[in-house]
Every structure is written in C-alpha cells, then in structure tokens.
PDB file of N, CA and C in Angstrom:
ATOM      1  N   UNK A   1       2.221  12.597   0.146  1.00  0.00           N
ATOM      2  CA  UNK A   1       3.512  11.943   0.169  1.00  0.00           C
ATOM      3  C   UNK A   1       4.345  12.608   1.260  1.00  0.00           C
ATOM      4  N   UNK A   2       4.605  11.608   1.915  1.00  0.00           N
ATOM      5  CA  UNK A   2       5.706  12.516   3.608  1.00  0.00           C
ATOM      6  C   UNK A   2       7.051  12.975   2.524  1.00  0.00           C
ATOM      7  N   UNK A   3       7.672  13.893   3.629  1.00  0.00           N
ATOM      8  CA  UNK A   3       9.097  14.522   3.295  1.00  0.00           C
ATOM      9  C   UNK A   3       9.643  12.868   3.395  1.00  0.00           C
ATOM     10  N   UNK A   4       9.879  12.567   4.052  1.00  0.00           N
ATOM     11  CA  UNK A   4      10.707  11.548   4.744  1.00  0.00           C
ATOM     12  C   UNK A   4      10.851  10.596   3.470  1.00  0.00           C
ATOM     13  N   UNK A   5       9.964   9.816   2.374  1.00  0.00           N
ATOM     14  CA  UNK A   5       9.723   8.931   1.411  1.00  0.00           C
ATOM     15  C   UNK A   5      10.432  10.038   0.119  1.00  0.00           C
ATOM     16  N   UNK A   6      10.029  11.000   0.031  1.00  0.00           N
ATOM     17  CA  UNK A   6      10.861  11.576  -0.648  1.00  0.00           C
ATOM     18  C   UNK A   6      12.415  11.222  -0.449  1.00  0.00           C
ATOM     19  N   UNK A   7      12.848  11.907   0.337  1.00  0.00           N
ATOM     20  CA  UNK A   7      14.562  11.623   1.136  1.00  0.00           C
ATOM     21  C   UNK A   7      15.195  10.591   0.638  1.00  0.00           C
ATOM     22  N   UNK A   8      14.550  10.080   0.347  1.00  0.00           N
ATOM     23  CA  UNK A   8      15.015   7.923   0.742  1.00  0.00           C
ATOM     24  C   UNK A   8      15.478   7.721  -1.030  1.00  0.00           C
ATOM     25  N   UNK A   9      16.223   7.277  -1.278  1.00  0.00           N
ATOM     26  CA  UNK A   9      17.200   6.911  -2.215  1.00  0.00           C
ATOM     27  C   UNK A   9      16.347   5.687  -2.628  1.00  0.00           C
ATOM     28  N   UNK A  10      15.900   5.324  -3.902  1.00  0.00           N
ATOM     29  CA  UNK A  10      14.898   4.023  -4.122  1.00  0.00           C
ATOM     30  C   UNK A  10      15.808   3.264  -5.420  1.00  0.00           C
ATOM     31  N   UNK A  11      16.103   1.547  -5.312  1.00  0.00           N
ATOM     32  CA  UNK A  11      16.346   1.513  -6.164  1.00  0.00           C
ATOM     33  C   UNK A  11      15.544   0.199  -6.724  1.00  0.00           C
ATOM     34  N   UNK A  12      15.428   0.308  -7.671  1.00  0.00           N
ATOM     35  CA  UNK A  12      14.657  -0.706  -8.871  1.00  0.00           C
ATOM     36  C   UNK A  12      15.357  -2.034  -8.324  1.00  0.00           C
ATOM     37  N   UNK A  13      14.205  -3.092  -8.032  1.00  0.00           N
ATOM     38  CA  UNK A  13      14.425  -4.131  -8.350  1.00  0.00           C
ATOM     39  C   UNK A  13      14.306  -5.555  -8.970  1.00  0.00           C
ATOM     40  N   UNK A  14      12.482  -5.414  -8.790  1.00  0.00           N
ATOM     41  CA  UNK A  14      11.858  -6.068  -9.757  1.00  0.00           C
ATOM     42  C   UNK A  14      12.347  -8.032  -9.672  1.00  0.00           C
ATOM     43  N   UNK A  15      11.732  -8.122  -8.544  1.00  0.00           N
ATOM     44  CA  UNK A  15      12.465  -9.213  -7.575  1.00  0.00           C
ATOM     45  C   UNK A  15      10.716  -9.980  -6.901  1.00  0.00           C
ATOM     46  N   UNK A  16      10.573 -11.310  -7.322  1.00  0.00           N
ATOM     47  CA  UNK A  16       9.243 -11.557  -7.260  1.00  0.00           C
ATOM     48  C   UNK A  16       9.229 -12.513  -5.553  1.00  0.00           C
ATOM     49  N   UNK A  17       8.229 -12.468  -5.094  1.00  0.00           N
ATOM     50  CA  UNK A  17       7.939 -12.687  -3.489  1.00  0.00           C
ATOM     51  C   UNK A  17       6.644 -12.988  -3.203  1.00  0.00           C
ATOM     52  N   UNK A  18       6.186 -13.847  -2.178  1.00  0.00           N
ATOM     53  CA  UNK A  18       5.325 -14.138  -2.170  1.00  0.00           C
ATOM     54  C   UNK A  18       4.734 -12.979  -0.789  1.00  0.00           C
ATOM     55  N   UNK A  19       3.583 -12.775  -0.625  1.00  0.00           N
ATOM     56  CA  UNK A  19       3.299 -11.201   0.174  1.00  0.00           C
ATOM     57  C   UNK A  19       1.743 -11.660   1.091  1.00  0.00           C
ATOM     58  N   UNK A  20       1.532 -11.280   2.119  1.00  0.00           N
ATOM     59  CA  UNK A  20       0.286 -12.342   2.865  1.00  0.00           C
ATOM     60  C   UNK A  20       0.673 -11.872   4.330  1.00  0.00           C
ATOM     61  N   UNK A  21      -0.940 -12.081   5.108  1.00  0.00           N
ATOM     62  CA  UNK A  21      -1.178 -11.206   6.362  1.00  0.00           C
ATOM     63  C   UNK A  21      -0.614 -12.801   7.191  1.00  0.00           C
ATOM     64  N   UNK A  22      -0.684 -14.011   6.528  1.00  0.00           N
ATOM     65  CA  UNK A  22      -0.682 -14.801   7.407  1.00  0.00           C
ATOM     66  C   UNK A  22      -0.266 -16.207   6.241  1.00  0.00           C
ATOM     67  N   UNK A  23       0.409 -17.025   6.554  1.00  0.00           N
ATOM     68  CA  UNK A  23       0.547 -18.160   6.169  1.00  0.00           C
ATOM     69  C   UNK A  23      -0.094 -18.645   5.225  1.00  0.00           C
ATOM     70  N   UNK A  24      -1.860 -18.754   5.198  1.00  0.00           N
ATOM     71  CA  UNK A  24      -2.403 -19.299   4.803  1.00  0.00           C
ATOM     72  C   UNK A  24      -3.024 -18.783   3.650  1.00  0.00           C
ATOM     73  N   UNK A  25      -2.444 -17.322   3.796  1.00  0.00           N
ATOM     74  CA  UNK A  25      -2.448 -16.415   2.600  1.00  0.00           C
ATOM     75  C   UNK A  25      -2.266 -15.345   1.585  1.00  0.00           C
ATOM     76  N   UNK A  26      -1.310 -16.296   1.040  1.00  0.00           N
ATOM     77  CA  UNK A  26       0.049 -15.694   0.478  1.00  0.00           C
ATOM     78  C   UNK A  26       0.182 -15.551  -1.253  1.00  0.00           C
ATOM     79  N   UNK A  27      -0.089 -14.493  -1.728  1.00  0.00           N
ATOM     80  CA  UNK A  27      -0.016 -14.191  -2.620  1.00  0.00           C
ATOM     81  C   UNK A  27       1.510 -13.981  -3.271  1.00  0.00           C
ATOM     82  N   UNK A  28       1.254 -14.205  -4.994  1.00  0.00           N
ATOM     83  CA  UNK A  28       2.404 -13.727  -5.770  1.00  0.00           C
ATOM     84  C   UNK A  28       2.643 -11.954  -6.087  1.00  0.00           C
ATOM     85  N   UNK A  29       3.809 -11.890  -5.733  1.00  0.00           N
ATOM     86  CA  UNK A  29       3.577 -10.098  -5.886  1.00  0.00           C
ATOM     87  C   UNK A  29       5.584  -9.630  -6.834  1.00  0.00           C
ATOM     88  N   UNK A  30       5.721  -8.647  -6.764  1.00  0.00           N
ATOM     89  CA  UNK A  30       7.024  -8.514  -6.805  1.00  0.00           C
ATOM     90  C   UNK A  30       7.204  -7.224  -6.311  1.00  0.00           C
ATOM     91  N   UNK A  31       8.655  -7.375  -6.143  1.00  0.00           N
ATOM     92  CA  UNK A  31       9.278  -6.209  -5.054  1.00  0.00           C
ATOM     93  C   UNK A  31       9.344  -5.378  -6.711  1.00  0.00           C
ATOM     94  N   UNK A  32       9.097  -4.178  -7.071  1.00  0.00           N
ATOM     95  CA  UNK A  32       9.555  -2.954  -7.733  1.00  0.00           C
ATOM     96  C   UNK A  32      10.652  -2.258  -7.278  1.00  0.00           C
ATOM     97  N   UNK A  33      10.732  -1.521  -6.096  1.00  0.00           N
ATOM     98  CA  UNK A  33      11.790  -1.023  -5.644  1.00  0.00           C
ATOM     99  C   UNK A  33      11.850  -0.799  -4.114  1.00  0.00           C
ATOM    100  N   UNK A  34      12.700  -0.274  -3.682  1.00  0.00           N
ATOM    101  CA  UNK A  34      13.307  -0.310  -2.262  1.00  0.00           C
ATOM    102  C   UNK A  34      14.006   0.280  -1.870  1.00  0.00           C
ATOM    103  N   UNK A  35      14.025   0.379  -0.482  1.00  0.00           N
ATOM    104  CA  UNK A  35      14.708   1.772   0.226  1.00  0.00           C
ATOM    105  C   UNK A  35      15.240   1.329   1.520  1.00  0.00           C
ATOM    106  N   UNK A  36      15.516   2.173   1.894  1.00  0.00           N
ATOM    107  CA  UNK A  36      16.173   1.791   3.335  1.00  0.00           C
ATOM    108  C   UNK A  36      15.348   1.875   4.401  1.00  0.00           C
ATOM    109  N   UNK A  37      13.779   2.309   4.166  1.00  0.00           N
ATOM    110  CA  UNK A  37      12.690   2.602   4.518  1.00  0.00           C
ATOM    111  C   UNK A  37      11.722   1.382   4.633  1.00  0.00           C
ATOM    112  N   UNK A  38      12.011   0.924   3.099  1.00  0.00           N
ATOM    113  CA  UNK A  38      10.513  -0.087   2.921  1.00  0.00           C
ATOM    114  C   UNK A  38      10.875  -0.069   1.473  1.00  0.00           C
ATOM    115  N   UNK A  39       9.709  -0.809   0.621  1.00  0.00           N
ATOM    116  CA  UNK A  39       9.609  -1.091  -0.276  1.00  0.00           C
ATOM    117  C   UNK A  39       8.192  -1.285  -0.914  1.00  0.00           C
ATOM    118  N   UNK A  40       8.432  -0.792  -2.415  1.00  0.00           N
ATOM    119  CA  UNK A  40       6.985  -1.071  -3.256  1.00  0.00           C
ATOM    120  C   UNK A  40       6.643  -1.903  -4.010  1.00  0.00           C
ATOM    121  N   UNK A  41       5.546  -2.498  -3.874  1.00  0.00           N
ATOM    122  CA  UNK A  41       5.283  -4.079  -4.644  1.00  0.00           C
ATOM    123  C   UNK A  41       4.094  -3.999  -5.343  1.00  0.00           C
ATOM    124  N   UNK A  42       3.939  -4.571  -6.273  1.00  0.00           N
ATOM    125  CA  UNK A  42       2.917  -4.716  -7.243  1.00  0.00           C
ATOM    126  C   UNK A  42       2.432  -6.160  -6.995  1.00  0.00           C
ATOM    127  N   UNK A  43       0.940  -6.278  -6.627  1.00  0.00           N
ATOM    128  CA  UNK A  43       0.367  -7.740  -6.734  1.00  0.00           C
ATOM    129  C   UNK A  43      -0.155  -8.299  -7.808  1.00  0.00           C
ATOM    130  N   UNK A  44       0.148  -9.891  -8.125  1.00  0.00           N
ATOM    131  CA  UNK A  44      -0.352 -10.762  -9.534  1.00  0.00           C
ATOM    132  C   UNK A  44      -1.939 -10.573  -9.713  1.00  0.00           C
ATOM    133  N   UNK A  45      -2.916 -10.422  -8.051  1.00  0.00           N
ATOM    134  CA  UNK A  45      -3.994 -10.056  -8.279  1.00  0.00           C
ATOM    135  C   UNK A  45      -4.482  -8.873  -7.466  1.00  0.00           C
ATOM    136  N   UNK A  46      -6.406  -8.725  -7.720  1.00  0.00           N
ATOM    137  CA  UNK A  46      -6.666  -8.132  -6.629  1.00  0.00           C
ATOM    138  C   UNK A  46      -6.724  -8.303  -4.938  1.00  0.00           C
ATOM    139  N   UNK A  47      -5.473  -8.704  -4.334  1.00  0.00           N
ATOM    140  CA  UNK A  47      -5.414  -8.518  -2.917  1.00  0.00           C
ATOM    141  C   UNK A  47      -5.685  -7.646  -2.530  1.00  0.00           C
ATOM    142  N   UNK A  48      -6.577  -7.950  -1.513  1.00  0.00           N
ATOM    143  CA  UNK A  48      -6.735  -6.391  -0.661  1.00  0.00           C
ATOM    144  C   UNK A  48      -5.823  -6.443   0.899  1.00  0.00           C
ATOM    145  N   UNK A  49      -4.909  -5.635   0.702  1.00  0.00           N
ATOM    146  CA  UNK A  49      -4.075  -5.068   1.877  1.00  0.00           C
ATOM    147  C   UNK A  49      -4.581  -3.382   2.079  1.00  0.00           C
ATOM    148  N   UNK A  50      -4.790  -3.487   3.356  1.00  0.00           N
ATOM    149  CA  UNK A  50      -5.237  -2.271   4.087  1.00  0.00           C
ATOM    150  C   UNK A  50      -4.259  -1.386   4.459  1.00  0.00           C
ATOM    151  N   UNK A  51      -4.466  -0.053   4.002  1.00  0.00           N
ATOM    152  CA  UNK A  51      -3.373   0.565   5.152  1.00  0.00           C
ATOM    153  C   UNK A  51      -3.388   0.687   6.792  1.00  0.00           C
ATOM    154  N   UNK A  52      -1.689   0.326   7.045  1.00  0.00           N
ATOM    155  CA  UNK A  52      -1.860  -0.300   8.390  1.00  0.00           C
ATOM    156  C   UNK A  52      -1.825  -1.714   8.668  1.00  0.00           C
ATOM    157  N   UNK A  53      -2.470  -2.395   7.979  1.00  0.00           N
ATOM    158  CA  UNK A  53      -2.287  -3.840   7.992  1.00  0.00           C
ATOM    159  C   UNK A  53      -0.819  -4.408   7.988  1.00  0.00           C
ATOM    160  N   UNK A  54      -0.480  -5.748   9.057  1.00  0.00           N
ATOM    161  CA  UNK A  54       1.238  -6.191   8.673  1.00  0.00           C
ATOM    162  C   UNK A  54       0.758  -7.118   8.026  1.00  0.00           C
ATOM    163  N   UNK A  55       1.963  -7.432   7.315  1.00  0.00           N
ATOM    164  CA  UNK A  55       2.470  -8.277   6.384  1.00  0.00           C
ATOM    165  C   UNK A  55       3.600  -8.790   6.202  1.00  0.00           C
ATOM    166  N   UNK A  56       3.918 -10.128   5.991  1.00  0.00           N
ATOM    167  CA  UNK A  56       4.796 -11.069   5.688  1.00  0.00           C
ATOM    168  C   UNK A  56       5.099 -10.971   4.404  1.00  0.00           C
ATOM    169  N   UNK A  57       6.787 -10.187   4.066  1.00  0.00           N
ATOM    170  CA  UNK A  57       6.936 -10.410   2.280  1.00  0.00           C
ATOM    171  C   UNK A  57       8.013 -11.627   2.800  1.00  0.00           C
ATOM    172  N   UNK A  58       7.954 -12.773   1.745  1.00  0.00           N
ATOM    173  CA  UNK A  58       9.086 -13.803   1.458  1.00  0.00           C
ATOM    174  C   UNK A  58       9.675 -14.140  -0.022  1.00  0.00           C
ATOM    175  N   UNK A  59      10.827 -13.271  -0.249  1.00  0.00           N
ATOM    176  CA  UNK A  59      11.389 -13.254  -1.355  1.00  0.00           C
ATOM    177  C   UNK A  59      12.007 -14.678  -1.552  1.00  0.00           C
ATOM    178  N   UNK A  60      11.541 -15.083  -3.089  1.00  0.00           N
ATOM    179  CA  UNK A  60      11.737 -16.265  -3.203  1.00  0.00           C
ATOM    180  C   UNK A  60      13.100 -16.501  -3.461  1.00  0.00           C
ATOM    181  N   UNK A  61      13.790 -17.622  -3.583  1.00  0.00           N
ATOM    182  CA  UNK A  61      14.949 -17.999  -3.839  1.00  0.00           C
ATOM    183  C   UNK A  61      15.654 -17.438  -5.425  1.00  0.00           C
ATOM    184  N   UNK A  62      16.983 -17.253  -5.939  1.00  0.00           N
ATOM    185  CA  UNK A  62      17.123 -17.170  -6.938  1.00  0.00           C
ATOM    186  C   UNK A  62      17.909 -18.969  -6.456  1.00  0.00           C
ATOM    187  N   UNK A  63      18.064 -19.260  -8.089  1.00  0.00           N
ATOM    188  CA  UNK A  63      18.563 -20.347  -8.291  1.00  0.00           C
ATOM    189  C   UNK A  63      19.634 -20.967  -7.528  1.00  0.00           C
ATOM    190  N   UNK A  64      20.358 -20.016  -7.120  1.00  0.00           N
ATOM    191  CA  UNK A  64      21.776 -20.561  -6.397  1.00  0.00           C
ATOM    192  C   UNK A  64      21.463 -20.289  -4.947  1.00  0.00           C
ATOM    193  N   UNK A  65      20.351 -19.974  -4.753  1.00  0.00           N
ATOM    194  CA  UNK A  65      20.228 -19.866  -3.076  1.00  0.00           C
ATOM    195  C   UNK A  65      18.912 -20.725  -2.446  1.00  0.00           C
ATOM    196  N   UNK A  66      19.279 -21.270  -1.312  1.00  0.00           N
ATOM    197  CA  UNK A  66      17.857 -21.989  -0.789  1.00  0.00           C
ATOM    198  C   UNK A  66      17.611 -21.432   0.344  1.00  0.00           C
ATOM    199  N   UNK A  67      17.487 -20.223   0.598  1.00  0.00           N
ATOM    200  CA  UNK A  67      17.133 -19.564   2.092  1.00  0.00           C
ATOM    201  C   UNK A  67      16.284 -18.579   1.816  1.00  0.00           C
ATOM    202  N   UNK A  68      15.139 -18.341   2.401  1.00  0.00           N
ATOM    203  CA  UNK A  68      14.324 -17.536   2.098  1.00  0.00           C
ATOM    204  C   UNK A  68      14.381 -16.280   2.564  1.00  0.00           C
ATOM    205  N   UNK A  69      14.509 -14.983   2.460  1.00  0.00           N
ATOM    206  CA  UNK A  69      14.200 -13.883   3.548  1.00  0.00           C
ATOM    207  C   UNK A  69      13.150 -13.079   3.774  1.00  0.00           C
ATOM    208  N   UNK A  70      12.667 -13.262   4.625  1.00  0.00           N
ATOM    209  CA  UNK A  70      10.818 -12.645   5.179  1.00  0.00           C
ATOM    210  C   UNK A  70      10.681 -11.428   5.669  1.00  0.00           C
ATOM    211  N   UNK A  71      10.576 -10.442   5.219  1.00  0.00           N
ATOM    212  CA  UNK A  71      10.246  -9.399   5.790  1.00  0.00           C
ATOM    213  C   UNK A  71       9.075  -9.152   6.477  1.00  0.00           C
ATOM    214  N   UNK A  72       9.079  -8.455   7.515  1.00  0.00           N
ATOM    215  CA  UNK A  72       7.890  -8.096   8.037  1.00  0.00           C
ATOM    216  C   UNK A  72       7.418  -6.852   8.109  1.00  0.00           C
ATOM    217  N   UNK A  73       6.484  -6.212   7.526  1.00  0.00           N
ATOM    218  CA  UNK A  73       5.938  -4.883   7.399  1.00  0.00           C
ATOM    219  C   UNK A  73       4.088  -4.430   7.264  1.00  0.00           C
ATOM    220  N   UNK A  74       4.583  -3.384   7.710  1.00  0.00           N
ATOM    221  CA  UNK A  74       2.988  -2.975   7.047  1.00  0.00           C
ATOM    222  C   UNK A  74       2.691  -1.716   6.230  1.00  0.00           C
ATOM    223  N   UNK A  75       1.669  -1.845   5.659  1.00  0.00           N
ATOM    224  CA  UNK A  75       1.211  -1.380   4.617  1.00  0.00           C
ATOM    225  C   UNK A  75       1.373   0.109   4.608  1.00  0.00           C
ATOM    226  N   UNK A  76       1.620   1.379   4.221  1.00  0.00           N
ATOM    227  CA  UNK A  76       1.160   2.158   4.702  1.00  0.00           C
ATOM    228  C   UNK A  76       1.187   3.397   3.464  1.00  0.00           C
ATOM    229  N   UNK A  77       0.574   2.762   2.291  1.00  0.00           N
ATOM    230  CA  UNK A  77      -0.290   3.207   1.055  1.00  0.00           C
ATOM    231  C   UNK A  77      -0.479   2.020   0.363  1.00  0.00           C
ATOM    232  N   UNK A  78      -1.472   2.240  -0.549  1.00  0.00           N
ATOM    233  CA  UNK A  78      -2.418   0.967  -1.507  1.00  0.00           C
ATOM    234  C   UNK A  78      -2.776   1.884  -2.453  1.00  0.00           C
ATOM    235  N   UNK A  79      -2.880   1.226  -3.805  1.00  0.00           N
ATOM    236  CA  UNK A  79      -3.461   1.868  -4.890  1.00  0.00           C
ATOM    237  C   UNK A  79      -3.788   0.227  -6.115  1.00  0.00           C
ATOM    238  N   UNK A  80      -5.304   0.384  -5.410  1.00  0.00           N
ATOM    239  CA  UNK A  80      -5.984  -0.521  -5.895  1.00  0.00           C
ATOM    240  C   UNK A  80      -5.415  -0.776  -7.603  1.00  0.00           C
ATOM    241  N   UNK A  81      -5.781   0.346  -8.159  1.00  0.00           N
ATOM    242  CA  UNK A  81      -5.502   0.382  -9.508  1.00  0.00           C
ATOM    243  C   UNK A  81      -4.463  -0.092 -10.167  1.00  0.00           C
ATOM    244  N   UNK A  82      -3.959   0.161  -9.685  1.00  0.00           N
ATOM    245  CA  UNK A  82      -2.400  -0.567 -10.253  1.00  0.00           C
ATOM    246  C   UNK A  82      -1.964  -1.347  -9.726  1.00  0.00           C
ATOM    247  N   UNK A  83      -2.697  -2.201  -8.273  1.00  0.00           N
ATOM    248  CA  UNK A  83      -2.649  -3.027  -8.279  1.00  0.00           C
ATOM    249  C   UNK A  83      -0.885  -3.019  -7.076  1.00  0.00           C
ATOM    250  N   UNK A  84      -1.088  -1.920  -6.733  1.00  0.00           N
ATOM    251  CA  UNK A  84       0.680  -1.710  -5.699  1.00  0.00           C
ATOM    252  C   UNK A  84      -0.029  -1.439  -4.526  1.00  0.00           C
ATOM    253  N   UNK A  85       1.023  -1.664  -3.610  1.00  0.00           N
ATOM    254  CA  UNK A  85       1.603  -1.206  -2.188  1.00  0.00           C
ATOM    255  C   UNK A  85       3.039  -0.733  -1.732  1.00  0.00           C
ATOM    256  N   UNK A  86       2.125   0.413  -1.104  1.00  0.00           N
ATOM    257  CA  UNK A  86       3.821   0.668  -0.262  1.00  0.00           C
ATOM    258  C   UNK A  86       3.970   0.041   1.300  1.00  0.00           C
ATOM    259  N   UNK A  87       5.057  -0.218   1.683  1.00  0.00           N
ATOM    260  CA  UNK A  87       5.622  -1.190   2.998  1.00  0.00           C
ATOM    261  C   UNK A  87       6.667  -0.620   3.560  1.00  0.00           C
ATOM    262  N   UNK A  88       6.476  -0.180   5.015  1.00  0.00           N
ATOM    263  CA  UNK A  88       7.508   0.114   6.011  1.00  0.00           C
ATOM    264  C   UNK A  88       7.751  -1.258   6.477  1.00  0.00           C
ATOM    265  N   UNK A  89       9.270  -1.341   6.621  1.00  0.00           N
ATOM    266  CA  UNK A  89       9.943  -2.350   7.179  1.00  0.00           C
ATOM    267  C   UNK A  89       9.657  -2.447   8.920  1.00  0.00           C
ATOM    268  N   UNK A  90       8.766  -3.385   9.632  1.00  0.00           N
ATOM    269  CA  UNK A  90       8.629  -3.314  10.601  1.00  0.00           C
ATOM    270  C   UNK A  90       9.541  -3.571  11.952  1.00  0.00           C
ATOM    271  N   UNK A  91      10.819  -4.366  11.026  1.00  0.00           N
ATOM    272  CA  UNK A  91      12.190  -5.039  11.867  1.00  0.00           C
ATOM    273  C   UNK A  91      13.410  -4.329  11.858  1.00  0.00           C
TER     274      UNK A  91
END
C-alpha cells in the first residue's frame, strides 16, 4: 500500500456505475468509496480488470438527473476475491 493512498481522506459512497475497457463492455459495479485520488469499486461479477488497464466508470443517473458522468481511469490494484478494484483518476 503507497504512503500516498494512505494520505487521501476516503469517503463511503456506495453509488452503482456501469465500469468497462470499452463500450462494448460494460459491466455493473458500484463505486464503495472515493478520494481525491481515485476510487474503489466492487464488481456484480467476475470481470477481469488488469492492473494498469484503463477504464471507463459511468455513474448512472439518480432519479432527478439525466446526465451521465464518465470517468476515466486505470486500474492500479484488483482483488479477485472480493471481487474489487482500485482506480486512479486518469483526467
């Protein structure tokens, strides 16, 4: 674990998004928490995201909003088991 991820102030959010290297494949995941760094997400299945790999997160709408916001990041921890990733904000 870097110093730096330590540092970083994380807060719970638990905010569901769809998460995918490319358009055509885009999984259900949700945001857990977040930083000013990046953020950690748990996937609905076994996706395999690589560390290093980018990725497209698109947090879905809540009810009163119709605009999507897409983050772009990459991977840079996985833990198959539980089924998470961690994500540096690439923008």
């Amino acid at each position: 674990m870097s110093h730096e991820r330590r540092d970083c102030k994380r807060f719970a959010l638990n905010h569901p998004v769809m998460m995918g290297a490319s358009k055509d494949s885009r999984h259900l995941a949700e945001i857990l928490d977040v930083s000013v760094l990046g953020m950690r997400v748990r996937m609905s299945n076994q996706s395999v995201f690589n560390v290093g790999q980018e990725v497209n997160v698109a947090c879905l709408p809540q009810q009163n909003q119709t605009d999507t916001q897409i983050f772009r990041c990459c991977v840079v921890w996985e833990n198959a088991g539980n089924l998470e990733v961690g994500l540096k904000y690439l923008q």
